[in-house]
Protein backbone atom coordinates (compact mmCIF):
# COMPACT_ATOMS: atom_id res chain seq x y z
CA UNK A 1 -58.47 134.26 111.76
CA UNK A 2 -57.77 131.30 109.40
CA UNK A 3 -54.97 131.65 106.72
CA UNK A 4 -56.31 132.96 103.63
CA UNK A 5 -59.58 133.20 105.25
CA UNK A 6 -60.70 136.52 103.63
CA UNK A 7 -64.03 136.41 101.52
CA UNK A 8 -65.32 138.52 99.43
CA UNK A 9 -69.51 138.30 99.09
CA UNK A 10 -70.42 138.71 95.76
CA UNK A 11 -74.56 139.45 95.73
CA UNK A 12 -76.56 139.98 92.48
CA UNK A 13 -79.94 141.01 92.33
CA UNK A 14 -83.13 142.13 90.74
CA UNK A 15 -86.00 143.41 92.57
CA UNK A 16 -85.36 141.56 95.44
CA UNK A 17 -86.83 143.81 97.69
CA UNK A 18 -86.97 142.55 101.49
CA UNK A 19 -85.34 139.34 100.45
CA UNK A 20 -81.69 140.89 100.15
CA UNK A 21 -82.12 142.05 103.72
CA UNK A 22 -82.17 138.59 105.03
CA UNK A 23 -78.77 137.83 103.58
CA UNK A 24 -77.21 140.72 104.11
CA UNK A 25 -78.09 140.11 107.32
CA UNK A 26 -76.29 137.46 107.71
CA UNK A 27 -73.15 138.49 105.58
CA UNK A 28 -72.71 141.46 107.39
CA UNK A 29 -71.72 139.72 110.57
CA UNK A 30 -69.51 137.11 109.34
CA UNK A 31 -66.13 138.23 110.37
CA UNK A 32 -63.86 136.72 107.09
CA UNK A 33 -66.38 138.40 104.88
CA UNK A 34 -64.30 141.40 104.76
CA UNK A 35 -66.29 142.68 101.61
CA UNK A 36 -69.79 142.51 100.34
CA UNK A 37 -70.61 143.72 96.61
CA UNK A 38 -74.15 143.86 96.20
CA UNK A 39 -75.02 144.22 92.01
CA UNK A 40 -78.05 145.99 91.40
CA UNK A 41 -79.16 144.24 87.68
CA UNK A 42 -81.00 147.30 86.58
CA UNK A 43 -84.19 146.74 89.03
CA UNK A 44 -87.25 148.79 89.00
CA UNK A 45 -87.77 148.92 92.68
CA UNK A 46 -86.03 150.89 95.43
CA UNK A 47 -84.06 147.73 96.61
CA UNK A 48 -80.30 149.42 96.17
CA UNK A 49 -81.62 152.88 97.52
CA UNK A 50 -82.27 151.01 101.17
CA UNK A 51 -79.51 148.63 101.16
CA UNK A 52 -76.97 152.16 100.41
CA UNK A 53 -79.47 153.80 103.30
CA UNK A 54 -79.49 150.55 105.86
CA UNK A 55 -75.59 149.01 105.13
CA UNK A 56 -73.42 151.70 104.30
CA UNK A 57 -70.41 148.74 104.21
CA UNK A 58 -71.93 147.46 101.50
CA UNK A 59 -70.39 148.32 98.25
CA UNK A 60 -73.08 148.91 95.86
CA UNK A 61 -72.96 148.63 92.01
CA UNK A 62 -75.95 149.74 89.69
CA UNK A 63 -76.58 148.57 86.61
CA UNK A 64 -78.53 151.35 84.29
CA UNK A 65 -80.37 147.93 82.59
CA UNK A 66 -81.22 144.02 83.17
CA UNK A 67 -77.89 142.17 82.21
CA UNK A 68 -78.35 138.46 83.47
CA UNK A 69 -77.49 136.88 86.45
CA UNK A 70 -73.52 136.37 84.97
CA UNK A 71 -73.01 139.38 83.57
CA UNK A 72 -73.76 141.21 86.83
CA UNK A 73 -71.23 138.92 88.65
CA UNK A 74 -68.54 140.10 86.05
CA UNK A 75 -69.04 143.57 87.20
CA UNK A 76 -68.88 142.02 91.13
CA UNK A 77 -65.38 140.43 90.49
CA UNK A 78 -63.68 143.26 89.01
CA UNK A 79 -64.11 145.31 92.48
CA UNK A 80 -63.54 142.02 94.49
CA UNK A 81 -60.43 142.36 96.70
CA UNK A 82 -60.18 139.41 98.18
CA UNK A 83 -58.69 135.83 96.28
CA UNK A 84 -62.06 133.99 97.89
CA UNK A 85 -65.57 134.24 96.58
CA UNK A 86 -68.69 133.89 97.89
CA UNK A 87 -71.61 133.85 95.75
CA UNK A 88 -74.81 133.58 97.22
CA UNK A 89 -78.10 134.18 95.73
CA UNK A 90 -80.10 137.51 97.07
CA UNK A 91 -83.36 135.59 97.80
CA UNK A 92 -82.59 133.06 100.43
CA UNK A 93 -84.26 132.20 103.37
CA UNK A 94 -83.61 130.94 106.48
CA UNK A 95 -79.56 131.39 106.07
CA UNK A 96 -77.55 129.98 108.79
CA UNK A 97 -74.46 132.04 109.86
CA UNK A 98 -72.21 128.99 110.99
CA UNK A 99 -73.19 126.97 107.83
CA UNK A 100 -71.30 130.01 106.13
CA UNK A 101 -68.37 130.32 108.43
CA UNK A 102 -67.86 126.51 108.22
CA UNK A 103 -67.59 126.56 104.62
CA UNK A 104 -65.19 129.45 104.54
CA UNK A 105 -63.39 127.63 107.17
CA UNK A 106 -62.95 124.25 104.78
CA UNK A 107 -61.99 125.51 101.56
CA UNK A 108 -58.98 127.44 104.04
CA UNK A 109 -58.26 124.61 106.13
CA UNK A 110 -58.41 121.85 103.37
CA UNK A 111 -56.81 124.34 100.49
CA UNK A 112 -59.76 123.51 98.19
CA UNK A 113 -60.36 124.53 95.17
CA UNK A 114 -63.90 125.60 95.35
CA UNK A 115 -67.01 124.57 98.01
CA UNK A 116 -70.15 123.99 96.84
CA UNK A 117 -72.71 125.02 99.87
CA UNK A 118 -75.25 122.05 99.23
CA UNK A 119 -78.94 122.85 99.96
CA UNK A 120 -79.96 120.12 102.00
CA UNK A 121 -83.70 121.08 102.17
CA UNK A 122 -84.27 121.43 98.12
CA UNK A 123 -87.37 119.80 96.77
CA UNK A 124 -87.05 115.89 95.59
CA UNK A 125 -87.81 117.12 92.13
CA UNK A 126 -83.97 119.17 92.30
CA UNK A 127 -82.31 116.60 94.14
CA UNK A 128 -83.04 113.88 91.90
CA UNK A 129 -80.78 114.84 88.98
CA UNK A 130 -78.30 116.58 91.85
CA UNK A 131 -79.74 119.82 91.65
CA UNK A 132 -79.49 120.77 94.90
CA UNK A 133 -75.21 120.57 94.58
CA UNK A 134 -74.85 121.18 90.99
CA UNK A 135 -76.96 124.62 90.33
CA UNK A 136 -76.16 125.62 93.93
CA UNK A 137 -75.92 129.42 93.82
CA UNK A 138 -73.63 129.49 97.05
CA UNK A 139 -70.41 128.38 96.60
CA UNK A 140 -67.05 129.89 97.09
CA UNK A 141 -64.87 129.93 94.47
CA UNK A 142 -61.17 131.82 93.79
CA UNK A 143 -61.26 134.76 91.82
CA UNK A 144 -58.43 133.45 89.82
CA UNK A 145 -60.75 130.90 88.17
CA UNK A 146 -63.70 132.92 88.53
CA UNK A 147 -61.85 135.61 86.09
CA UNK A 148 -61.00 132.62 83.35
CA UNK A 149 -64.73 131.35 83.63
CA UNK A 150 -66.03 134.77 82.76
CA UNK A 151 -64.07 135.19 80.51
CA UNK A 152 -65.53 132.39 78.38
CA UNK A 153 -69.01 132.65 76.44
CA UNK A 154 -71.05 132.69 79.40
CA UNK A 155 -74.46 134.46 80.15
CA UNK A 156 -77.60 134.44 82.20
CA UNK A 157 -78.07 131.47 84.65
CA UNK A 158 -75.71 129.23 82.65
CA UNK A 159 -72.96 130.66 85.70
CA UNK A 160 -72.86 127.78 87.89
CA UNK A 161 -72.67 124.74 85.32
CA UNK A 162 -70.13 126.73 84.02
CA UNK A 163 -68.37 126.75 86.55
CA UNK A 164 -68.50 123.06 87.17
CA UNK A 165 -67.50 122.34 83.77
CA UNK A 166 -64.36 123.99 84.57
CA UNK A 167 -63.81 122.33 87.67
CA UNK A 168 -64.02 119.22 86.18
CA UNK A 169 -62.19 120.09 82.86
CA UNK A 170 -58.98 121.45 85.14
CA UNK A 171 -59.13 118.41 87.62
CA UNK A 172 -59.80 121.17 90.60
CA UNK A 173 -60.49 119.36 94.55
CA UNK A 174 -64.33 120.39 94.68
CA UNK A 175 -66.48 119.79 98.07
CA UNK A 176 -70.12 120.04 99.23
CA UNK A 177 -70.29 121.20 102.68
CA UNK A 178 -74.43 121.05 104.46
CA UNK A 179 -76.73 124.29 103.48
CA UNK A 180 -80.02 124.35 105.10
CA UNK A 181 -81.21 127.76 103.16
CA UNK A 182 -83.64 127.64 100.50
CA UNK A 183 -84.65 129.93 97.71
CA UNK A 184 -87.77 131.39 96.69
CA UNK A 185 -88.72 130.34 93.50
CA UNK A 186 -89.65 132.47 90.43
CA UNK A 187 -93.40 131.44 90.94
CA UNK A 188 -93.54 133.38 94.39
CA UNK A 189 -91.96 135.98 92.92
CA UNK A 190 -94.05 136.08 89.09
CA UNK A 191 -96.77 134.39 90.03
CA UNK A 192 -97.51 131.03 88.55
CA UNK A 193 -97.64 131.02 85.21
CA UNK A 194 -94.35 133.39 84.80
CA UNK A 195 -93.04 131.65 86.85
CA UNK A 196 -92.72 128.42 85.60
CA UNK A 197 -92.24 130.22 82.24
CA UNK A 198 -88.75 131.36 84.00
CA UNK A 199 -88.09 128.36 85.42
CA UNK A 200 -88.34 126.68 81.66
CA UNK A 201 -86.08 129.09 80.06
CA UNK A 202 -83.57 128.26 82.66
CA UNK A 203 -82.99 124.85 82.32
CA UNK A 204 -83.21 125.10 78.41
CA UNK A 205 -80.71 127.87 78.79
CA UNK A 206 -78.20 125.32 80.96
CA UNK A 207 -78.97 122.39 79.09
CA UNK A 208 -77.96 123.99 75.73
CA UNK A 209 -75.05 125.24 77.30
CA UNK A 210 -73.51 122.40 79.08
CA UNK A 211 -75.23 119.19 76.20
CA UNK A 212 -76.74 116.35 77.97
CA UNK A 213 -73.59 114.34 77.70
CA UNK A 214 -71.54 117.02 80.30
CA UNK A 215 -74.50 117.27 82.24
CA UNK A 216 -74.20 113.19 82.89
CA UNK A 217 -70.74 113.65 83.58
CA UNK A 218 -71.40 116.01 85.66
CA UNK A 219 -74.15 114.48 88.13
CA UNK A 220 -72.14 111.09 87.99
CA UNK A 221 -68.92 112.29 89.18
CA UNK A 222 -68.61 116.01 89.99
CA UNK A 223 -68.39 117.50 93.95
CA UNK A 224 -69.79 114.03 95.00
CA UNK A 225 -67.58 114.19 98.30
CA UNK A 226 -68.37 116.17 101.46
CA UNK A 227 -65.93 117.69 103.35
CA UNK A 228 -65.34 117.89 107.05
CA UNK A 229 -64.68 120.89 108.56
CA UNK A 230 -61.76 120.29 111.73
């Protein structure tokens, strides 16, 4: 086992439904993930009753209402053991156990700061602006900073620019590493017109957050090296 290899898997969700399953999947059998926190965001569906039925590992927090993305990671790190983080998204597909493993074994073996899982097979549209690096949902991250992030004015999906804008505020040593998963987006999930109704209230909510002129900053010269895992 790698010094200071031990991860903690940090997965919120909302009626997810089968979707979870596939990463938990995957999690599950990852030997430095020592701990997987699954945060059930006050969902309407029986999602958390078969993940406590089918992974009794698993620790399981329920949330009696819909907090946001961020606020149900706040409950996740305050049961996290371990000092790494990984947080992944609960509706991936096509996860790839060694992609994980590799990028627990870099931000170990290089003493990183935080490692941004890249996802390599984004649309054009996300990778134009650096999307596919920048509003990665899987990344792993200590809880030390984690904590101090939270602890700022931070809510719904404005948790991964925030995070950046850390980062790069504290001069951290940030790396993509290659992440062939993708997500489902909100109009699978809503249907169309919700969908992109979601999707629009996102990026307002991150671009109001972070101003244009960090956001620049950001896809200029943030996480814009790979690393190479030994």
């Amino acid at each position: 086992m790698l010094l200071n290899a031990n991860t903690t898997c940090i997965i919120p969700f909302y009626n997810e439904g089968y979707r979870v399953f596939q990463v938990l999947e995957v999690v599950t059998q990852i030997k430095n993930i020592t701990q997987v926190i699954c945060i059930d965001d006050g969902s309407t569906d029986n999602t958390a009753d078969l993940i406590a039925e089918n992974y009794p590992t698993v620790e399981l927090i329920r949330l009696p209402e819909n907090q946001g993305k961020t606020d149900a990671i706040r409950h996740g790190v305050l049961a996290a053991l371990n000092e790494n983080i990984l947080l992944m998204d609960a509706d991936l597909q096509s996860i790839n156990k060694t992609e994980v493993e590799k990028a627990i074994q870099a931000i170990a073996q290089h003493n990183l700061d935080m490692v941004i899982l890249r996802r390599i097979n984004a649309p054009w549209f996300v990778k134009f602006d650096r999307g596919d690096t920048l509003l990665s949902g899987e990344r792993i991250v200590k809880k030390q900073d984690l904590i101090k992030i939270l602890n700022e004015e931070v809510n719904g999906y404005q948790i991964e620019l925030a995070i950046n804008l850390y980062m790069q505020r504290h001069k951290r040593d940030v790396r993509w590493i290659p992440w062939s998963a993708t997500n489902t987006y909100k109009a699978e999930k809503l249907g169309l017109l919700e969908g992109y109704k979601h999707e629009f209230k996102m990026f307002t909510d991150i671009v109001l957050y972070a101003g244009l002129k960090n956001i620049i900053k950001q896809i200029t010269l943030f996480a814009t090296k790979e690393v190479e895992v030994e």
